[in-house]
Protein backbone atom coordinates (compact mmCIF):
# COMPACT_ATOMS: atom_id res chain seq x y z
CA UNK A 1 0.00 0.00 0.00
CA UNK A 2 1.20 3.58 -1.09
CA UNK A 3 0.62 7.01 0.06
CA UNK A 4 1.84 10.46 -1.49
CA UNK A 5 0.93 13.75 -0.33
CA UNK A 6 -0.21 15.64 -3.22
CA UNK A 7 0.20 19.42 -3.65
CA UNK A 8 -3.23 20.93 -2.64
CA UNK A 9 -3.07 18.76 0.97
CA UNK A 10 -4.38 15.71 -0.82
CA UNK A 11 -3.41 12.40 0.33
CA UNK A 12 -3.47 9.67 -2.42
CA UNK A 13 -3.67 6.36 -1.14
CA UNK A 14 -3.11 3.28 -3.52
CA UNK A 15 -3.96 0.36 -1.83
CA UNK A 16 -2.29 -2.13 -5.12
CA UNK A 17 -0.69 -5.49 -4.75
CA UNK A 18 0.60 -8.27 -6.53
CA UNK A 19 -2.90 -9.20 -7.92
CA UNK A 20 -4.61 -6.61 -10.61
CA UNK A 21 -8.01 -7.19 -9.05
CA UNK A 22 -7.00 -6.20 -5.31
CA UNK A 23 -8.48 -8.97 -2.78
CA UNK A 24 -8.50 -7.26 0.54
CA UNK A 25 -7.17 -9.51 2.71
CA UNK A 26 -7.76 -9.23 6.69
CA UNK A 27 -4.38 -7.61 6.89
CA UNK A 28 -4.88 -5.42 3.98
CA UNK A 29 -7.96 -3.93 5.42
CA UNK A 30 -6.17 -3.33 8.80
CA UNK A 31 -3.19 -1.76 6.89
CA UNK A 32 -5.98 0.95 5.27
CA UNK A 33 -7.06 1.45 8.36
CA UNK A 34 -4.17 2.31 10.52
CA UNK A 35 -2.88 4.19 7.50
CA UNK A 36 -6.61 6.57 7.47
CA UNK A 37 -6.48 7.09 11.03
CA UNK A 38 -2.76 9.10 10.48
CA UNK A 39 -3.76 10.70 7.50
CA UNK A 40 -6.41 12.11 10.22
CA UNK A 41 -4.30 13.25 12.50
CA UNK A 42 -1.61 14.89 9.42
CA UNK A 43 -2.79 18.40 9.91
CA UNK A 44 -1.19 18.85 5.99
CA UNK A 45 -3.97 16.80 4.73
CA UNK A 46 -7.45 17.94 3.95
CA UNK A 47 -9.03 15.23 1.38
CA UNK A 48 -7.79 11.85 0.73
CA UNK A 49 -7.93 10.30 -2.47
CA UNK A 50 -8.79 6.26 -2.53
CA UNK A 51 -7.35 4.27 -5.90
CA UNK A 52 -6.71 0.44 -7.03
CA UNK A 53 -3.72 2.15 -9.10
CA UNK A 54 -3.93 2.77 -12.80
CA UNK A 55 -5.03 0.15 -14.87
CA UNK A 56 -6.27 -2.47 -12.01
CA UNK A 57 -9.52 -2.76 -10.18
CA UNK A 58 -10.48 -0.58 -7.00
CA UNK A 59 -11.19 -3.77 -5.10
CA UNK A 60 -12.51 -7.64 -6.05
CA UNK A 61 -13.70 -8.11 -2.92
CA UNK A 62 -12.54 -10.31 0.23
CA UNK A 63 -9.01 -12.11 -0.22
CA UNK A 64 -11.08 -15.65 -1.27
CA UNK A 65 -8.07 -17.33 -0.57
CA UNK A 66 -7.99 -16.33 3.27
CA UNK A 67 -12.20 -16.93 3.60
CA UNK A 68 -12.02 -20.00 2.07
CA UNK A 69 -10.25 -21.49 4.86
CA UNK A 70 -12.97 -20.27 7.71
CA UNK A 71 -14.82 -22.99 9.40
CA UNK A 72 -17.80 -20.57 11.01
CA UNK A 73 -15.64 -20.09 14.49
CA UNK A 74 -14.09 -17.08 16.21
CA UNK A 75 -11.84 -16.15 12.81
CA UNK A 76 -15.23 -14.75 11.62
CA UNK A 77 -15.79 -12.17 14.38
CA UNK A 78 -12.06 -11.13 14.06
CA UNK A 79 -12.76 -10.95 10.43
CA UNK A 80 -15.79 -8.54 10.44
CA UNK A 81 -13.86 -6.70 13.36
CA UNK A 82 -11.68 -5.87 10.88
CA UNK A 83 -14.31 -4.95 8.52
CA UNK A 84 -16.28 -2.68 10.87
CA UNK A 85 -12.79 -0.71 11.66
CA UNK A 86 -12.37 -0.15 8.29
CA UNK A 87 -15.52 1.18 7.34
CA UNK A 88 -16.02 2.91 10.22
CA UNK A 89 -12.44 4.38 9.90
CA UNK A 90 -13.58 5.56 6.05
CA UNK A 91 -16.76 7.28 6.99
CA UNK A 92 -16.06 8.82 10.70
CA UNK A 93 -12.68 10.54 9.85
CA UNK A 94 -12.93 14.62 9.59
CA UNK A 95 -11.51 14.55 6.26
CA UNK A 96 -13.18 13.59 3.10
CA UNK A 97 -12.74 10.57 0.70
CA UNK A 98 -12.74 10.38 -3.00
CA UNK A 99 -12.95 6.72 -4.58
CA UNK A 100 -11.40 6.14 -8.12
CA UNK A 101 -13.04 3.16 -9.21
CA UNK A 102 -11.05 1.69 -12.21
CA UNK A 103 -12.40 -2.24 -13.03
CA UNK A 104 -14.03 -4.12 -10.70
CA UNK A 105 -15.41 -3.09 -7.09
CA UNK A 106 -16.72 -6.37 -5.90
CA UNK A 107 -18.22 -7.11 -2.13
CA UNK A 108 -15.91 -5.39 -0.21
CA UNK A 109 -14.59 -3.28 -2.78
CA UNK A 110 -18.00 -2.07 -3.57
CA UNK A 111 -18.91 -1.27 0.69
CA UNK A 112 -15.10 0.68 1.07
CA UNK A 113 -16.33 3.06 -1.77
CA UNK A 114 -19.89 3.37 -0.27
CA UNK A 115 -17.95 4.85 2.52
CA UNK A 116 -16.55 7.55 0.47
CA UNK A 117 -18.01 11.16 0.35
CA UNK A 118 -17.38 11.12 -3.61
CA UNK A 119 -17.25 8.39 -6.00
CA UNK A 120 -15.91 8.73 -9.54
CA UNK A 121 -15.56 5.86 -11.85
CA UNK A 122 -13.78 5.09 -14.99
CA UNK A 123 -16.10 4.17 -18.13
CA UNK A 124 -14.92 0.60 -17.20
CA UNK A 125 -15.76 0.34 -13.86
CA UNK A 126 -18.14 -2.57 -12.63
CA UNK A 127 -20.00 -2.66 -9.51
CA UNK A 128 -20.72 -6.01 -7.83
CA UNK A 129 -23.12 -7.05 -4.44
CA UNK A 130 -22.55 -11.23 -5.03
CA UNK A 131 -22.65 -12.07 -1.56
CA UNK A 132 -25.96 -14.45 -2.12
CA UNK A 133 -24.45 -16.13 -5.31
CA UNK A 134 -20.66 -16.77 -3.28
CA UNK A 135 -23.06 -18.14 -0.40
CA UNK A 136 -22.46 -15.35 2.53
CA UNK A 137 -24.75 -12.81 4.14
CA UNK A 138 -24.63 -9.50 3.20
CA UNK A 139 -25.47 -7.40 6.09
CA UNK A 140 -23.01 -4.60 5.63
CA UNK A 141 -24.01 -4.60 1.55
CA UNK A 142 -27.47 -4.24 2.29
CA UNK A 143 -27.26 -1.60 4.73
CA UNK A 144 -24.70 0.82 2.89
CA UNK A 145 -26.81 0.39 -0.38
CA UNK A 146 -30.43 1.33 1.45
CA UNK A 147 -28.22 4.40 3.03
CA UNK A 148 -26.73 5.71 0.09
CA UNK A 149 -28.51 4.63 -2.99
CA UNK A 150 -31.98 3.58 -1.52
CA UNK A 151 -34.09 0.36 -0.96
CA UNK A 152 -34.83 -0.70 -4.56
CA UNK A 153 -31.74 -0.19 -6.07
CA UNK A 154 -30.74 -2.28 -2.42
CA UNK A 155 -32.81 -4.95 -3.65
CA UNK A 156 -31.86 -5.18 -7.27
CA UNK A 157 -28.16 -5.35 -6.51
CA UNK A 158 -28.42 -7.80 -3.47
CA UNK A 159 -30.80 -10.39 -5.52
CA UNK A 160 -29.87 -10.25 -8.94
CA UNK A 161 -25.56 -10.11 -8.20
CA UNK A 162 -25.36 -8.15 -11.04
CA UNK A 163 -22.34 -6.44 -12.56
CA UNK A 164 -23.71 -2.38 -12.62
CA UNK A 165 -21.83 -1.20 -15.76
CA UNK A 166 -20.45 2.47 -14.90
CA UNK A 167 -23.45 4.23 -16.99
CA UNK A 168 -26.37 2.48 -15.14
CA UNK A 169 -24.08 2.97 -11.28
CA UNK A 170 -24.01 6.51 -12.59
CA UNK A 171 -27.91 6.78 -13.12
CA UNK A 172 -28.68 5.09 -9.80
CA UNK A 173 -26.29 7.40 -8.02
CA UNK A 174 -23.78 4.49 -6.86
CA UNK A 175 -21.33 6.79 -8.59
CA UNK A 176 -21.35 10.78 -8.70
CA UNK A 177 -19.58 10.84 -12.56
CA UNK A 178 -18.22 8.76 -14.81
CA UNK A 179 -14.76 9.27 -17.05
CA UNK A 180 -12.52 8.34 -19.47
CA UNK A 181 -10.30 5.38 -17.76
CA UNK A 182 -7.00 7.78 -18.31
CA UNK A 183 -8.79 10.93 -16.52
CA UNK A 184 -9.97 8.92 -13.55
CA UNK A 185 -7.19 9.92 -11.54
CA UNK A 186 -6.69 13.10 -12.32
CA UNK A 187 -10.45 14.11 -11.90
CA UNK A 188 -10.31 12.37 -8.41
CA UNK A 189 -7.39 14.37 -7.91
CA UNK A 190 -9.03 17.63 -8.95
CA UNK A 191 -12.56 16.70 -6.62
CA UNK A 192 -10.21 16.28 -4.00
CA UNK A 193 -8.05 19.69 -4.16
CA UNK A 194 -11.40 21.53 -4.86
CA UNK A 195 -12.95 20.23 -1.25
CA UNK A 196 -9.47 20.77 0.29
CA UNK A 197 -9.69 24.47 -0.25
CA UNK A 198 -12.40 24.72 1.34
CA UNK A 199 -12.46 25.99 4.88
CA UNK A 200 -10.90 22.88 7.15
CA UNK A 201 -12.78 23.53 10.18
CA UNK A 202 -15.64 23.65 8.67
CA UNK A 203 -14.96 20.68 6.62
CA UNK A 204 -13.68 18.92 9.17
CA UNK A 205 -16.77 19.37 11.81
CA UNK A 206 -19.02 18.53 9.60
CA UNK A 207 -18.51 15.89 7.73
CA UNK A 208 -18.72 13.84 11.47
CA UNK A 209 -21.43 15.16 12.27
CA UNK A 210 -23.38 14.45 8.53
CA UNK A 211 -21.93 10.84 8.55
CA UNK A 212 -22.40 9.76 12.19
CA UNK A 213 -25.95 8.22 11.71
CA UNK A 214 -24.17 6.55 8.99
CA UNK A 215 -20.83 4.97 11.35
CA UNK A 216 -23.54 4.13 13.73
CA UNK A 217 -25.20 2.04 11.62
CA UNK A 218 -22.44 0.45 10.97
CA UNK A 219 -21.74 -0.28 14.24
CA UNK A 220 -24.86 -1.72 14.74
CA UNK A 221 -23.82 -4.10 11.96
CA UNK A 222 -21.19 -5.42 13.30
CA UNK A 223 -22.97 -7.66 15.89
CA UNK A 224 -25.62 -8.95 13.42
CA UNK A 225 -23.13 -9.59 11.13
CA UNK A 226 -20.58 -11.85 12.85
CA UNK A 227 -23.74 -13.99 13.88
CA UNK A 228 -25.06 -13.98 10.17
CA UNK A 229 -21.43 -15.07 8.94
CA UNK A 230 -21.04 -17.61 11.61
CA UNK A 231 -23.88 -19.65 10.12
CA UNK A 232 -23.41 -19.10 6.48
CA UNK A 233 -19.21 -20.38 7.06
CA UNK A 234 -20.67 -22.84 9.12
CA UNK A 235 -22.68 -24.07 6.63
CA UNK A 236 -19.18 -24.92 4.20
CA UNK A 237 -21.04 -24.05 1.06
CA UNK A 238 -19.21 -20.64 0.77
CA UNK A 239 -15.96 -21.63 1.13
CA UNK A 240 -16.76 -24.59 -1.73
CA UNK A 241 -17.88 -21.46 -4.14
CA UNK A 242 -15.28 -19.56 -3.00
CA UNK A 243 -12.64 -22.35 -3.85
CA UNK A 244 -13.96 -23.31 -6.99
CA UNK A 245 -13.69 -19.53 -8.01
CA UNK A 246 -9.63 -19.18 -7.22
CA UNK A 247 -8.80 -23.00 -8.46
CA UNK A 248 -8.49 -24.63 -5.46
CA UNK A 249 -11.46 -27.29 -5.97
């Protein structure tokens, strides 16, 4: 994971590995975290900018090889722990959070950028809710979507596990514009120095204050949804689908 301070007092965070589709592995999402909650406290930052890198996906979701291998037990509450704190982390900072959504943003990909304040995707961006088809709850999916987007486009996502092709996120509001794949950044860049000169105090107590009903609903989450992935792990079809997805079955 990468972070440069931009001129303007933006922070851009690339959060690319090995893999061009960006599984976010339990470690991964606690790196993202810790490395949020500094950019917080960096009184030379204003917005922060959230990217896959160019050319790769914002996020495919959970690391399938890491879930695979959960049996229903205590390693699913530590998991959605780790969850919670990230999303939480996204949404309660005081500074805002621009998404550049390049390929896929799958499951987990999808919620971190539902966390943003701004989302801008690349004409080849795909959206993705497939918990139901890979065989897991989706508790934090269907909450962020009703929030954000509203119940109906909730319920299309969550029982269809569609691919939303960037036009069709775009006219149900999942994203706030669409560009050409080699502007992405750059227009992410721009959102972001346009919010960061605005006044920081009242940027930054605000945007706490407009997103804590959110962060608490989160939190309220968090509970439901360790029980909710307990039985679906415990279950074993999920990790089946998830293994026959990487290759492993």
């Amino acid at each position: 994971m990468r972070c440069e301070i931009l001129p303007g007092a933006v922070a851009l965070v690339e959060f690319s590995e090995a893999h061009e589709q960006n599984p976010f592995s339990r470690a991964r999402m606690r790196e993202l975290t810790r490395l949020l909650r500094s950019l917080d406290a960096d009184d030379s930052v204003a917005c922060v900018v959230l990217t896959g890198g160019p050319g790769r996906s914002f996020g495919a979701g959970g690391d399938f090889n890491e879930v695979s291998e959960f049996t229903g037990g205590d390693e699913v509450d530590g998991w959605i722990d780790d969850i919670t704190d990230l999303y939480t982390t996204i949404a309660g900072i005081s500074k805002p959070v621009v998404a550049a959504i390049d390929g896929y943003a799958i499951g987990v990909g999808l919620q971190i950028a539902l966390c943003c304040d701004f989302r801008i995707g690349s004409r080849e961006a795909k959206l993705v809710m497939p918990e139901f088809r890979v065989g897991i709850a989706c508790n934090f999916g269907g909450y962020m979507l009703e929030t954000v987007v509203g119940r109906s486009v909730m319920q299309d996502m969550l029982y269809t596990c569609a691919e939303w092709p960037a036009d069709r996120a775009l006219a149900d509001r999942l994203l706030h514009e669409v560009t050409e794949p080699a502007a992405l950044l750059d227009r992410a860049v721009a959102h972001a120095r346009r919010i960061a000169g605005y006044t920081a105090a009242a940027v930054r107590s605000t945007r706490p204050r407009v997103n804590g009903p959110y962060v608490e609903g989160l939190m309220r989450v968090r509970e439901e949804g360790k029980r909710s992935h307990r039985t679906a792990f415990s279950a074993g079809e999920a990790q089946q689908r998830m293994r026959r997805i990487i290759g492993k079955d």
